[in-house]
Each structure stands twice: as C-alpha cells, then as structure tokens.
N, C-alpha and C. Protein backbone atom coordinates (compact mmCIF):
# COMPACT_ATOMS: atom_id res chain seq x y z
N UNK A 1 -21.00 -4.89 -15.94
CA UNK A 1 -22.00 -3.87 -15.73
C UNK A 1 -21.94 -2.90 -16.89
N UNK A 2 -23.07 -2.41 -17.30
CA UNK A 2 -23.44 -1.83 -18.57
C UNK A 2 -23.27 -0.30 -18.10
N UNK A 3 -22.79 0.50 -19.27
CA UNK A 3 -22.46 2.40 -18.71
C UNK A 3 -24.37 2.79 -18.37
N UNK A 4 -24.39 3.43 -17.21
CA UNK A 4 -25.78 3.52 -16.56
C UNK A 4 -26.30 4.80 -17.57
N UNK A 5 -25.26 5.63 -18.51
CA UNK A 5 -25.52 6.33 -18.97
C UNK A 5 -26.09 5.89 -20.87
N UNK A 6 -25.47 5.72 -21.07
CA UNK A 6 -25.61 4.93 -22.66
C UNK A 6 -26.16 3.54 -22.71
N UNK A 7 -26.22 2.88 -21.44
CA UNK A 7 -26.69 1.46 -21.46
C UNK A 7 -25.86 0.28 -23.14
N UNK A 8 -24.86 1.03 -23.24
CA UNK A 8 -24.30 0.22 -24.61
C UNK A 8 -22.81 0.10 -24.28
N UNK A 9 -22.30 0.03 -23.57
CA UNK A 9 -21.03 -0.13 -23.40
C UNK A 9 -20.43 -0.80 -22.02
N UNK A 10 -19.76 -1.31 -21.78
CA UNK A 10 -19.15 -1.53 -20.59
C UNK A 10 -18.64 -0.33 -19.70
N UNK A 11 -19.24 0.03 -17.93
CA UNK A 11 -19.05 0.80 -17.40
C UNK A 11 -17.07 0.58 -16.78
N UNK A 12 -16.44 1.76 -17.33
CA UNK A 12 -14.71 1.56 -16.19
C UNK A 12 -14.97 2.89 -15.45
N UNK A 13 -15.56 3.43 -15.08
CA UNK A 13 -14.96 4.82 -14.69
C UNK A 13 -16.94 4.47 -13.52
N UNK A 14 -15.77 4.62 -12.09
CA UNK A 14 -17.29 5.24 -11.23
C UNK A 14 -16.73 6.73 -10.77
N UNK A 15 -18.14 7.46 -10.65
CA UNK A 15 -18.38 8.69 -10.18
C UNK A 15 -19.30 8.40 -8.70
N UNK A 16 -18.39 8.98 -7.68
CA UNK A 16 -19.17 9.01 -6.41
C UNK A 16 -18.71 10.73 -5.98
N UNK A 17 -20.51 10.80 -6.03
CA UNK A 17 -20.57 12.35 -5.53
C UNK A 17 -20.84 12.35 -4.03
N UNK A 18 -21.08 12.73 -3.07
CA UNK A 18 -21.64 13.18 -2.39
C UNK A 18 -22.12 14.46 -1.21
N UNK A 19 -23.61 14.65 -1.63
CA UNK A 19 -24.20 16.07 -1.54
C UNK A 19 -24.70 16.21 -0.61
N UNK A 20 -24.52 16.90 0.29
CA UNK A 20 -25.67 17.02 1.96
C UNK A 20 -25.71 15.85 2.47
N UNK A 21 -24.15 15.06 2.73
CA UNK A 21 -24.23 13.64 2.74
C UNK A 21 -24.99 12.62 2.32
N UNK A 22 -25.52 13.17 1.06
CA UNK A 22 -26.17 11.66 0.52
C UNK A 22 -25.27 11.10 -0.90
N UNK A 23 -24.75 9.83 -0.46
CA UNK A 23 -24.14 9.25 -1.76
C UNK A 23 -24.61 8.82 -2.73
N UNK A 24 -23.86 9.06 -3.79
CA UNK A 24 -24.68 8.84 -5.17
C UNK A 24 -23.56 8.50 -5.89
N UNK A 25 -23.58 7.01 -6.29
CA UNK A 25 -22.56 6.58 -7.44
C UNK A 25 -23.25 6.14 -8.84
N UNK A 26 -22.38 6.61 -9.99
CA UNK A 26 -22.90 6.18 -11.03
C UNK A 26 -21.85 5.97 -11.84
N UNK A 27 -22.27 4.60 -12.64
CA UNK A 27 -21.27 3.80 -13.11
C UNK A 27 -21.23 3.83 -14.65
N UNK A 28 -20.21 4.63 -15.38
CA UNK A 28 -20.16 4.91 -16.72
C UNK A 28 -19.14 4.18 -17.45
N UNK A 29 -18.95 4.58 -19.19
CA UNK A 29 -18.09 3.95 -19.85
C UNK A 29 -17.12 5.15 -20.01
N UNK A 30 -15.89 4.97 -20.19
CA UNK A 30 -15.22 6.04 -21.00
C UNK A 30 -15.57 7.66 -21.43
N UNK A 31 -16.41 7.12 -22.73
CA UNK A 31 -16.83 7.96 -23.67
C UNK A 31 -17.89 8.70 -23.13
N UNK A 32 -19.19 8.22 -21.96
CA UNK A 32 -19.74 9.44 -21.63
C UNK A 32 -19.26 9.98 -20.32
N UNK A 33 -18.22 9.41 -19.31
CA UNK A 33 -17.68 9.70 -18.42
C UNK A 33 -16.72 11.39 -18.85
N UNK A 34 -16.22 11.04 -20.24
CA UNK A 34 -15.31 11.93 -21.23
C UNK A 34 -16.19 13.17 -21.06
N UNK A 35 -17.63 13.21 -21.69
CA UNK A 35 -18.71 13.65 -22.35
C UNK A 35 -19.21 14.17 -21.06
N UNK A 36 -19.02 14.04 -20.22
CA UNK A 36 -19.66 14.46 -18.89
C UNK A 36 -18.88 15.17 -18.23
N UNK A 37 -17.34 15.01 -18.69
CA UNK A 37 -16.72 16.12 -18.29
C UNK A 37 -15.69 15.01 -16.78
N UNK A 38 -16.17 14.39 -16.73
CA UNK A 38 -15.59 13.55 -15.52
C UNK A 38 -13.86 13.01 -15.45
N UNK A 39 -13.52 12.81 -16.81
CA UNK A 39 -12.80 12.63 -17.18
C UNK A 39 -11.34 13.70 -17.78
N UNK A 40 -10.15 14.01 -17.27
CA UNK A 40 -9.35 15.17 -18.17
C UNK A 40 -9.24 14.43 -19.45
N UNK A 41 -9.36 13.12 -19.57
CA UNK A 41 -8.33 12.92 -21.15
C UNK A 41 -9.67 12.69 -22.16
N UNK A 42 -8.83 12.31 -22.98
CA UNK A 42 -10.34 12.79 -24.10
C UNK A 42 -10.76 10.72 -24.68
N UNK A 43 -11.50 11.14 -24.98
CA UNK A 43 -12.04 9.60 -25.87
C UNK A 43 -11.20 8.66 -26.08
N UNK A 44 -10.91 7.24 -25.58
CA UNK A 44 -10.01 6.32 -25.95
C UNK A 44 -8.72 6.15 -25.17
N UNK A 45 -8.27 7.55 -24.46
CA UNK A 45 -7.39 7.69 -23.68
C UNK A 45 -7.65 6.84 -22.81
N UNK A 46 -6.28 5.90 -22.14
CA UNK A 46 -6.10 5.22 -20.97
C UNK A 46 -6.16 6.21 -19.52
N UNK A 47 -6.79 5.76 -18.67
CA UNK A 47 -5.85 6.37 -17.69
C UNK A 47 -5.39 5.53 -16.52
N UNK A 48 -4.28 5.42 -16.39
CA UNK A 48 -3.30 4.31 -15.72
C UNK A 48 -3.26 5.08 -14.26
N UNK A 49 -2.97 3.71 -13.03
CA UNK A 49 -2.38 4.29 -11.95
C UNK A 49 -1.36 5.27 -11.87
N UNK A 50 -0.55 4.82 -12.44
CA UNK A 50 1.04 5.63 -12.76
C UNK A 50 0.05 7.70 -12.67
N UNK A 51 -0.30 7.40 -13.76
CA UNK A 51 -1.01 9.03 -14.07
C UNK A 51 -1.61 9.66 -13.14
N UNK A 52 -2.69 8.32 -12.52
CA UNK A 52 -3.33 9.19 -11.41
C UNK A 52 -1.97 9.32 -9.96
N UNK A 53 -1.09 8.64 -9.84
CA UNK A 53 -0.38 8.73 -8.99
C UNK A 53 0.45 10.05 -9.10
N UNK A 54 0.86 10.21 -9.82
CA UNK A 54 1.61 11.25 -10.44
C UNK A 54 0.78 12.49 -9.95
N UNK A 55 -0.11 12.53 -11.02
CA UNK A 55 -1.23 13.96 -10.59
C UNK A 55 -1.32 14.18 -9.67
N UNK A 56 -1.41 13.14 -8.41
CA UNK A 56 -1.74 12.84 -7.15
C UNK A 56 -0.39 13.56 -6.54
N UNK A 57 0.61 13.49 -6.73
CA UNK A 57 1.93 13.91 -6.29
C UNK A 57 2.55 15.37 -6.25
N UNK A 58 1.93 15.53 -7.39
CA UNK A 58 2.20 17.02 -8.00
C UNK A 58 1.17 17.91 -7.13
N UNK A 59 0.02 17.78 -7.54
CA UNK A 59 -0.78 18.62 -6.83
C UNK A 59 -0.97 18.60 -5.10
N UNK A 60 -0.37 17.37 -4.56
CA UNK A 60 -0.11 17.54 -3.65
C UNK A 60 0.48 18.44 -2.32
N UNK A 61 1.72 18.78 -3.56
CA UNK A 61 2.52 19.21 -3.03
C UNK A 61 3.56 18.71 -2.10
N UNK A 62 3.49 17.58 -1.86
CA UNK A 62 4.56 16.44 -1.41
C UNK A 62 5.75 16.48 -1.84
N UNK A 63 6.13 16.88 -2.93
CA UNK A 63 6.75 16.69 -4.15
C UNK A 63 8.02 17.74 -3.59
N UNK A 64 6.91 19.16 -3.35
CA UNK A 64 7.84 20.25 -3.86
C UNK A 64 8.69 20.21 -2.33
N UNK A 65 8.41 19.77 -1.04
CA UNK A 65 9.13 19.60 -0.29
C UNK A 65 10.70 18.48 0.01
N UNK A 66 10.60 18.02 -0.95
CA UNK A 66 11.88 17.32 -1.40
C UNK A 66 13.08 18.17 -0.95
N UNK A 67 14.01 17.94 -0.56
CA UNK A 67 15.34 18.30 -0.76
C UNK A 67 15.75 18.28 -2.02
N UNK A 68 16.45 18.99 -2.69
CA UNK A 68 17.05 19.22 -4.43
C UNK A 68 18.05 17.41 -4.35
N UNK A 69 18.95 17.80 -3.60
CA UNK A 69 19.99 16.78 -3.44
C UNK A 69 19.21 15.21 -3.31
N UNK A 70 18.05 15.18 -2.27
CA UNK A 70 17.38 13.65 -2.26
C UNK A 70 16.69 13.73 -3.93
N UNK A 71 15.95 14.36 -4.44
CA UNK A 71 15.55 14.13 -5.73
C UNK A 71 15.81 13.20 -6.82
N UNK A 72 17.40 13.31 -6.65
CA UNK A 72 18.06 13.15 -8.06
C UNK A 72 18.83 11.62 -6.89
N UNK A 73 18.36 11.31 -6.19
CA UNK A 73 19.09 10.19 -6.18
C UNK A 73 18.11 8.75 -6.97
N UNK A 74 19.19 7.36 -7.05
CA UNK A 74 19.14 7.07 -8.12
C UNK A 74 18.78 5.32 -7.13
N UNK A 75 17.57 4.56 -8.11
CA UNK A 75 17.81 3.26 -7.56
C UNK A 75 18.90 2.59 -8.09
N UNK A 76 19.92 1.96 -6.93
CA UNK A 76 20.92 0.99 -7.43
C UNK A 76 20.57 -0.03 -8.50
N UNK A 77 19.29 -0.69 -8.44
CA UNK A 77 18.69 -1.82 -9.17
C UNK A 77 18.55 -1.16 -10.33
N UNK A 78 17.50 -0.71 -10.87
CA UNK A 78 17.11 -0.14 -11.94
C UNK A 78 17.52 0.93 -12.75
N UNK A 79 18.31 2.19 -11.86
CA UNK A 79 18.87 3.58 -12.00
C UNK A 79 17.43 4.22 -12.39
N UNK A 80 16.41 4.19 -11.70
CA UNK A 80 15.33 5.32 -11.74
C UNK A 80 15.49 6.18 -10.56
N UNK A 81 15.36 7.34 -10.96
CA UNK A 81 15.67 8.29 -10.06
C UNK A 81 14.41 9.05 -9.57
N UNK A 82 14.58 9.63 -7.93
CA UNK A 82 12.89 9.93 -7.89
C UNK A 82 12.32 11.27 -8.44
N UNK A 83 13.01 12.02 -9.22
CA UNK A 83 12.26 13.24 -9.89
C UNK A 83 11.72 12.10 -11.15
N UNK A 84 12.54 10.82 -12.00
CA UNK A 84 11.49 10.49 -12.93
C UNK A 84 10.08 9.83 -12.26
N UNK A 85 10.39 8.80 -10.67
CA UNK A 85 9.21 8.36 -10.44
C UNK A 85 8.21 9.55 -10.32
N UNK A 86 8.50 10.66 -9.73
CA UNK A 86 7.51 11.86 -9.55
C UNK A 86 7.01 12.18 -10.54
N UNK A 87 7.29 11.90 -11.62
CA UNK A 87 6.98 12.39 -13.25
C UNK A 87 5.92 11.71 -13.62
N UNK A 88 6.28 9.95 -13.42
CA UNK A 88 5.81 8.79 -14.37
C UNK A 88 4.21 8.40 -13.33
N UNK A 89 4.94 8.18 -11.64
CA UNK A 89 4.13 7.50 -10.43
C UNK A 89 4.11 6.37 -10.95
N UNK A 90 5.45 5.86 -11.27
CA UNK A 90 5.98 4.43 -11.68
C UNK A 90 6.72 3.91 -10.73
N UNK A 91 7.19 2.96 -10.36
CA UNK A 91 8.44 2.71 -9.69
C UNK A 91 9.12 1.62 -10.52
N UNK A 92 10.53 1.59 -10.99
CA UNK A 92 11.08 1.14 -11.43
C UNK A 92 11.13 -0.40 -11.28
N UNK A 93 11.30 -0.83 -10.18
CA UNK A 93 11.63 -2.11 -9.38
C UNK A 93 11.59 -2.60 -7.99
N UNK A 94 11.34 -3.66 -7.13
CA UNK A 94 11.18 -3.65 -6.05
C UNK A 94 12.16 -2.54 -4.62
N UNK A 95 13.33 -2.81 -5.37
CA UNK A 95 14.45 -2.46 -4.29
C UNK A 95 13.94 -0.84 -4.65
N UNK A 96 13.25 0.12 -5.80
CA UNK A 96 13.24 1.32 -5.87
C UNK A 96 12.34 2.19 -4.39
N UNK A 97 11.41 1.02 -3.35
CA UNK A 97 10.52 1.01 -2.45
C UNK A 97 11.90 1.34 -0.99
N UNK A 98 12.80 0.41 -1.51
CA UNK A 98 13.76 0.63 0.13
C UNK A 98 15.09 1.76 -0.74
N UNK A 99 15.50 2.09 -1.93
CA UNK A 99 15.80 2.81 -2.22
C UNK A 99 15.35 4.58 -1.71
N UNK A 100 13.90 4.93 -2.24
CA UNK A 100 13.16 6.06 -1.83
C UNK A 100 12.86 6.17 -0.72
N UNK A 101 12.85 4.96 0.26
CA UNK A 101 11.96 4.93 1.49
C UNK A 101 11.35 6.14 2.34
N UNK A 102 12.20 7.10 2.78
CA UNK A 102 12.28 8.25 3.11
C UNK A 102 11.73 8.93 2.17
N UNK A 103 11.69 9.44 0.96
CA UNK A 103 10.62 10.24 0.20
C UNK A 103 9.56 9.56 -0.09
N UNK A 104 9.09 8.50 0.02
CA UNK A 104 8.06 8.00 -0.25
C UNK A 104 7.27 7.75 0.96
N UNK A 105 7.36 7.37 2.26
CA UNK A 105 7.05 7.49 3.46
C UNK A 105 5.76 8.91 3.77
N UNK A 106 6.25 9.89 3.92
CA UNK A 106 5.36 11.19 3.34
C UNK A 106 3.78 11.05 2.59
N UNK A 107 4.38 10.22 1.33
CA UNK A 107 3.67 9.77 0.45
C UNK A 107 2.34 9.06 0.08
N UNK A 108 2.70 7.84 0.96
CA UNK A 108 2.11 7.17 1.48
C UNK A 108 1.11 7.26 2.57
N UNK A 109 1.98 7.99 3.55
CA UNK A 109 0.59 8.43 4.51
C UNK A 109 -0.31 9.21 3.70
N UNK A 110 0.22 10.21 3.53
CA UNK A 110 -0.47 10.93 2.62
C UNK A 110 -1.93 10.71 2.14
N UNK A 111 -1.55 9.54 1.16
CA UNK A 111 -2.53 8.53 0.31
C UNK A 111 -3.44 7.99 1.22
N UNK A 112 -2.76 6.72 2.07
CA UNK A 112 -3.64 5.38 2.80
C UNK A 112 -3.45 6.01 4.16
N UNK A 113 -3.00 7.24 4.40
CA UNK A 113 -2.94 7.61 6.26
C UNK A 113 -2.24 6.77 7.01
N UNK A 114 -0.96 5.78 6.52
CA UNK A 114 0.45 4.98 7.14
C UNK A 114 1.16 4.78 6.14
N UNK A 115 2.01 4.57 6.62
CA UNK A 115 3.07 3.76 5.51
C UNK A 115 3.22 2.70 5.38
N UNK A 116 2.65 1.86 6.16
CA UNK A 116 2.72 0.40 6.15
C UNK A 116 1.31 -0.08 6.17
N UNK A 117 1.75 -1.05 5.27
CA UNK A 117 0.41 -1.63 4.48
C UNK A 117 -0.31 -2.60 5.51
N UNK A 118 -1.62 -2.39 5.37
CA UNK A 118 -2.75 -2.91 6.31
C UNK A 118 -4.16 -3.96 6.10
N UNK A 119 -3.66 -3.65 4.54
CA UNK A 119 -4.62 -4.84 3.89
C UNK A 119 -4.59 -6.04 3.75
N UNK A 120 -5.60 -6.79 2.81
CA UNK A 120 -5.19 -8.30 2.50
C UNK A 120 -4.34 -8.42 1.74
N UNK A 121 -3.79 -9.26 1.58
CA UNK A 121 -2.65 -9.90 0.79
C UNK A 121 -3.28 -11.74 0.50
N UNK A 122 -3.30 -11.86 -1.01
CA UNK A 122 -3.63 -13.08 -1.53
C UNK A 122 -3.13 -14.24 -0.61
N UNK A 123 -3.44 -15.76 -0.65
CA UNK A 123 -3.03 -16.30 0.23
C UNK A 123 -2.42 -17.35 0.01
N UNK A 124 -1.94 -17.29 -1.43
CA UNK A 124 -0.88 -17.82 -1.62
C UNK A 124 0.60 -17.44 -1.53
N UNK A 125 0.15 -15.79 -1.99
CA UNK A 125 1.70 -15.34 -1.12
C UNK A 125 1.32 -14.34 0.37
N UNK A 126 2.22 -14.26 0.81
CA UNK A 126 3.03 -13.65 1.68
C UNK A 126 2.82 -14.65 2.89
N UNK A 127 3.04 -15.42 3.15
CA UNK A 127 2.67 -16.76 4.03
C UNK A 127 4.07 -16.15 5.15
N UNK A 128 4.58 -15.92 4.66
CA UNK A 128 5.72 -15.73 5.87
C UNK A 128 5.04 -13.93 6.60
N UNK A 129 4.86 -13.44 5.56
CA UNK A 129 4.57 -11.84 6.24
C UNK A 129 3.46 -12.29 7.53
N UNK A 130 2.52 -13.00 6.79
CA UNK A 130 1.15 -13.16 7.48
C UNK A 130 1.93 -14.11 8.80
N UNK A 131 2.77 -14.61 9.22
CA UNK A 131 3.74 -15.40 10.05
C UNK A 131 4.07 -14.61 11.24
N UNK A 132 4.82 -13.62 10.65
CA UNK A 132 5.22 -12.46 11.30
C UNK A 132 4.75 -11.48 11.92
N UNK A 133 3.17 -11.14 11.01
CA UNK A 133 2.04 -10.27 12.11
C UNK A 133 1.52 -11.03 12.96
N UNK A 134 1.18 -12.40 13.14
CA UNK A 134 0.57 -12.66 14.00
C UNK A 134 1.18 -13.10 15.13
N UNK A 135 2.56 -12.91 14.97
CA UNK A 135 3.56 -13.25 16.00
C UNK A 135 3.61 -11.56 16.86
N UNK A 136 3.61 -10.60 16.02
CA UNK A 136 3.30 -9.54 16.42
C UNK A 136 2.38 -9.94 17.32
N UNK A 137 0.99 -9.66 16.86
CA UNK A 137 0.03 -9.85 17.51
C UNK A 137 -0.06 -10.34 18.73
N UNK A 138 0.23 -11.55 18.80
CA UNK A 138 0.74 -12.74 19.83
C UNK A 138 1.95 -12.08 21.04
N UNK A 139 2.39 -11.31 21.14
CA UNK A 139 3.37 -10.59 21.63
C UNK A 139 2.93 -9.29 22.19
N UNK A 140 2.11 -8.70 21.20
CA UNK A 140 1.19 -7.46 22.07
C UNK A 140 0.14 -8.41 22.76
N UNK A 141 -0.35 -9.37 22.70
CA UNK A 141 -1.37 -10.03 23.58
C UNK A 141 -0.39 -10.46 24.77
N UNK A 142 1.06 -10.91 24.88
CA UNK A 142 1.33 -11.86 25.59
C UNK A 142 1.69 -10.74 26.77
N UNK A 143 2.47 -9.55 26.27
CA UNK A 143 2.65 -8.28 26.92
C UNK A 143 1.41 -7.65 27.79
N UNK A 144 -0.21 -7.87 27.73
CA UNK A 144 -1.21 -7.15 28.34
C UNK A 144 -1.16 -8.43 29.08
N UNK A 145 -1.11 -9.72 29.03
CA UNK A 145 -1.31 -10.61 29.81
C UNK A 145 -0.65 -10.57 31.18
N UNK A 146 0.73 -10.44 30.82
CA UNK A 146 1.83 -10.47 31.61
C UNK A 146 1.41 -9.32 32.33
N UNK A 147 1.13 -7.91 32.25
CA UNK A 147 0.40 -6.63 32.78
C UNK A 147 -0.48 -7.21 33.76
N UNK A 148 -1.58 -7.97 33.31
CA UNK A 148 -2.51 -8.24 34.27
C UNK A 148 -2.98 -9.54 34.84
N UNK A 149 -1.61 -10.11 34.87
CA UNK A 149 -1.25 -11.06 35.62
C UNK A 149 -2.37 -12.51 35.54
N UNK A 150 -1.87 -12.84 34.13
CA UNK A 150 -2.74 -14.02 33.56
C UNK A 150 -1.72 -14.39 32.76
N UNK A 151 -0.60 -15.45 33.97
CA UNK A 151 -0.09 -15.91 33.65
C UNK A 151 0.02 -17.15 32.42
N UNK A 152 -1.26 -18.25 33.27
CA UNK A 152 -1.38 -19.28 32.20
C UNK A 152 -1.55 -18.91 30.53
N UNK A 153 -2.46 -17.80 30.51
CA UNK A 153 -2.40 -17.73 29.28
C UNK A 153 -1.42 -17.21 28.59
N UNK A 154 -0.48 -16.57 29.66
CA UNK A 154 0.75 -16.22 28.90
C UNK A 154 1.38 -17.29 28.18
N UNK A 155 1.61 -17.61 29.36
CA UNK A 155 2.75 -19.20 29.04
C UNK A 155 2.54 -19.58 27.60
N UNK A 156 1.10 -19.86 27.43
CA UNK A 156 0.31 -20.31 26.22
C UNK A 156 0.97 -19.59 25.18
N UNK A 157 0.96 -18.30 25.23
CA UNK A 157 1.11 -17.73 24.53
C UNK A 157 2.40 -17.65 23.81
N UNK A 158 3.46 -17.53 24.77
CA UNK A 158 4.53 -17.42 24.61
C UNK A 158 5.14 -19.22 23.75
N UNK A 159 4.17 -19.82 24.10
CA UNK A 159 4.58 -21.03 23.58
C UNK A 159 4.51 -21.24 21.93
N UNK A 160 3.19 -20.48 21.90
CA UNK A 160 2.81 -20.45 20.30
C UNK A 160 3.81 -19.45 19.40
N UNK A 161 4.08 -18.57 20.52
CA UNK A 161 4.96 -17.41 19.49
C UNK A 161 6.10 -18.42 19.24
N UNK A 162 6.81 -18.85 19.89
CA UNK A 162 7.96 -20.38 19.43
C UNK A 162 7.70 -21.28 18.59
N UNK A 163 6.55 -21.52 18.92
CA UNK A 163 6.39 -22.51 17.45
C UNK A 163 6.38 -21.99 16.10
N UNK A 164 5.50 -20.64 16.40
CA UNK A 164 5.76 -19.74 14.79
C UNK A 164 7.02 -19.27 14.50
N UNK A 165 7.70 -18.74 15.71
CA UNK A 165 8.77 -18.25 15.04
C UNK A 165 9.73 -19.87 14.67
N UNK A 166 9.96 -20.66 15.29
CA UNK A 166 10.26 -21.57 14.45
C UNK A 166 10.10 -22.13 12.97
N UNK A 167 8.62 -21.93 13.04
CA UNK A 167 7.97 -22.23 11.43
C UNK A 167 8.89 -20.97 10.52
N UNK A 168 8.89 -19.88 10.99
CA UNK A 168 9.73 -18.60 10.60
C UNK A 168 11.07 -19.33 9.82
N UNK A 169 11.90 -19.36 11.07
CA UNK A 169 13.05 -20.42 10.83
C UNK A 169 13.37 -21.08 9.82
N UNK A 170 12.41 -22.06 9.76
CA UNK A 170 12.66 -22.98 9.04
C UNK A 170 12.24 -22.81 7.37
N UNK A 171 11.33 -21.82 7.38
CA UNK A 171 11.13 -20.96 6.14
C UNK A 171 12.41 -20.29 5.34
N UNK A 172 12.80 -19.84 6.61
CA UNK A 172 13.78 -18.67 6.08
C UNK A 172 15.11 -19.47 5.75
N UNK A 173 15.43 -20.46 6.77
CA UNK A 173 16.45 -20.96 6.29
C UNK A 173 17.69 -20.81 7.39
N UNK A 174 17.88 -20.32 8.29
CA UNK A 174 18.95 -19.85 9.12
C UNK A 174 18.82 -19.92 10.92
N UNK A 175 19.98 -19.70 11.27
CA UNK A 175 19.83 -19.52 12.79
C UNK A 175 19.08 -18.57 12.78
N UNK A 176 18.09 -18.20 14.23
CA UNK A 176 17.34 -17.21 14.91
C UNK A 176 18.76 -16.47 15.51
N UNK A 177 18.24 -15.08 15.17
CA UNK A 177 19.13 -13.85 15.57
C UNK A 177 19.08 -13.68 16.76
N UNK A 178 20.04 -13.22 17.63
CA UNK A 178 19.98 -12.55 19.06
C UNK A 178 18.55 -12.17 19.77
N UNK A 179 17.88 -11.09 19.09
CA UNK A 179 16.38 -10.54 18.99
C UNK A 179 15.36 -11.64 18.83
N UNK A 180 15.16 -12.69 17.89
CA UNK A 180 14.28 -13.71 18.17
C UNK A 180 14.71 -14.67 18.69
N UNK A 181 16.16 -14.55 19.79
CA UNK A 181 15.82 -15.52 20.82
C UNK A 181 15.27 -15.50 21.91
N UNK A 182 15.26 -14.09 22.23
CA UNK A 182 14.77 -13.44 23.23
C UNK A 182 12.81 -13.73 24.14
C-alpha cells in the first residue's frame, strides 16, 4: 500500500483518529507521518517494539511502583536485569519471562487486559499448548455437565479428556503426575 499522503512511497506507520466516534485511518510513509508530526523521531529513524514498549512503561507508570530491591534483580540465563529491560522493552531471553514474572504480570494486563495470552498461535507450533487448552476446555464443559446432570455426555467427555491427555503423555515423554491422574 502506497503513503495515502505522498502517493510515492510505501505506507509503515497507520494513524487512527477517532472524533465524535467516527473512525478515520490513514495510512502513511515515514517521512510524511515525521512531517505531520505523528511521529517523535525524525526522518529515517526506526521505531522498534522494544521503544514503543519502553515509552509504554515509563509513562505508564508501572515502572515507578517497583520495589528498589525487585528492580535490580537479574535473569539467571542471560544476566539482564529488569531496570535494563525497563530501559530497552527488550527481554533478554526466554527464561527472562519466568524470571520477571511478578513485575511483568502488572504489565501485561496493563497492555492486553491479562496476563495470559489469548491469541492465535501459528500451527505449526505450540501443538502441545493448543492440547492443553482444549483439555481445559473439555473439563470446564465436563464440570457444567456433571452440574446438570448429563451424564452421557459427560462420560464422553471425560473420555476424550484421556485420550488427549494421553496424546499429552506421549508428547512429553513421561509418567502422568498425581494431578493428571485424577
């Protein structure tokens, strides 16, 4: 898509206003997004997640409620610590997610309104996650069943959650724990 403004460039930057509830998006390049004022950085400048995350953090005010002492702690994996992620709105490495958990939790709602992620996920990976919610699922269904006394379809139900969590199993590699024998 071409900048709606210059018609000569490739549009990266959308602007969605909206005035007396009526929406209005318009889809620019850089340079008149810059020129329009839409933009803080100037001509040519990137602007990365990391930055907007960051900005996002700071002005929040999320930030300044930290404990001094949680701040400065450090991921085991990587040694990024969360006053630099607060800096960068980088994260070092996977384990830096169960490292911060607790300051980042806040965060997150914050952003997407949970902490736990609710979207799609490609479908080549997470084949086991997607395993696991619908066993969820299957479990809050089997639970209203059992409530209102529809049995057969319990049964059903309860049958399928075994077969997945088996498929689980056999994914993962190990005995079923105490909790998924249940």
């Amino acid at each position: 898509m071409l900048c709606q403004e210059c018609r000569k460039r490739p549009a990266t930057v959308k602007v969605t206003t909206i005035v007396d509830g009526q929406k209005r998006e318009v889809h620019l390049c850089d340079e008149c997004a810059a020129v329009r004022g839409e933009l803080e950085f100037g001509s040519g400048a990137s602007l990365s997640l990391g930055d907007m995350l960051a900005a996002l953090l700071h002005h929040s005010g999320l930030l300044s409620h930290q404990p001094e002492e949680r701040s400065d702690v450090k991921c085991d994996t990587c040694g990024l610590s969360f006053s630099q992620f607060a800096k960068s709105g980088k994260l070092g490495c996977g384990d830096c997610f169960r490292q911060f958990e607790s300051q980042l939790k806040p965060v997150l709602r914050h952003i997407h309104g949970s902490a736990r992620h609710m979207g799609r996920m490609p479908k080549r990976a997470g084949g086991l996650l997607r395993v696991q919610r619908e066993i969820g699922n299957l479990r809050r269904e089997l639970a209203n069943c059992v409530q209102s006394e529809r049995f057969e379809q319990a049964a059903q139900l309860r049958d399928r959650i075994r077969e997945l969590e088996e498929q689980v199993q056999a994914q993962a590699g190990g005995p079923p724990s105490e909790e998924e024998q249940k």
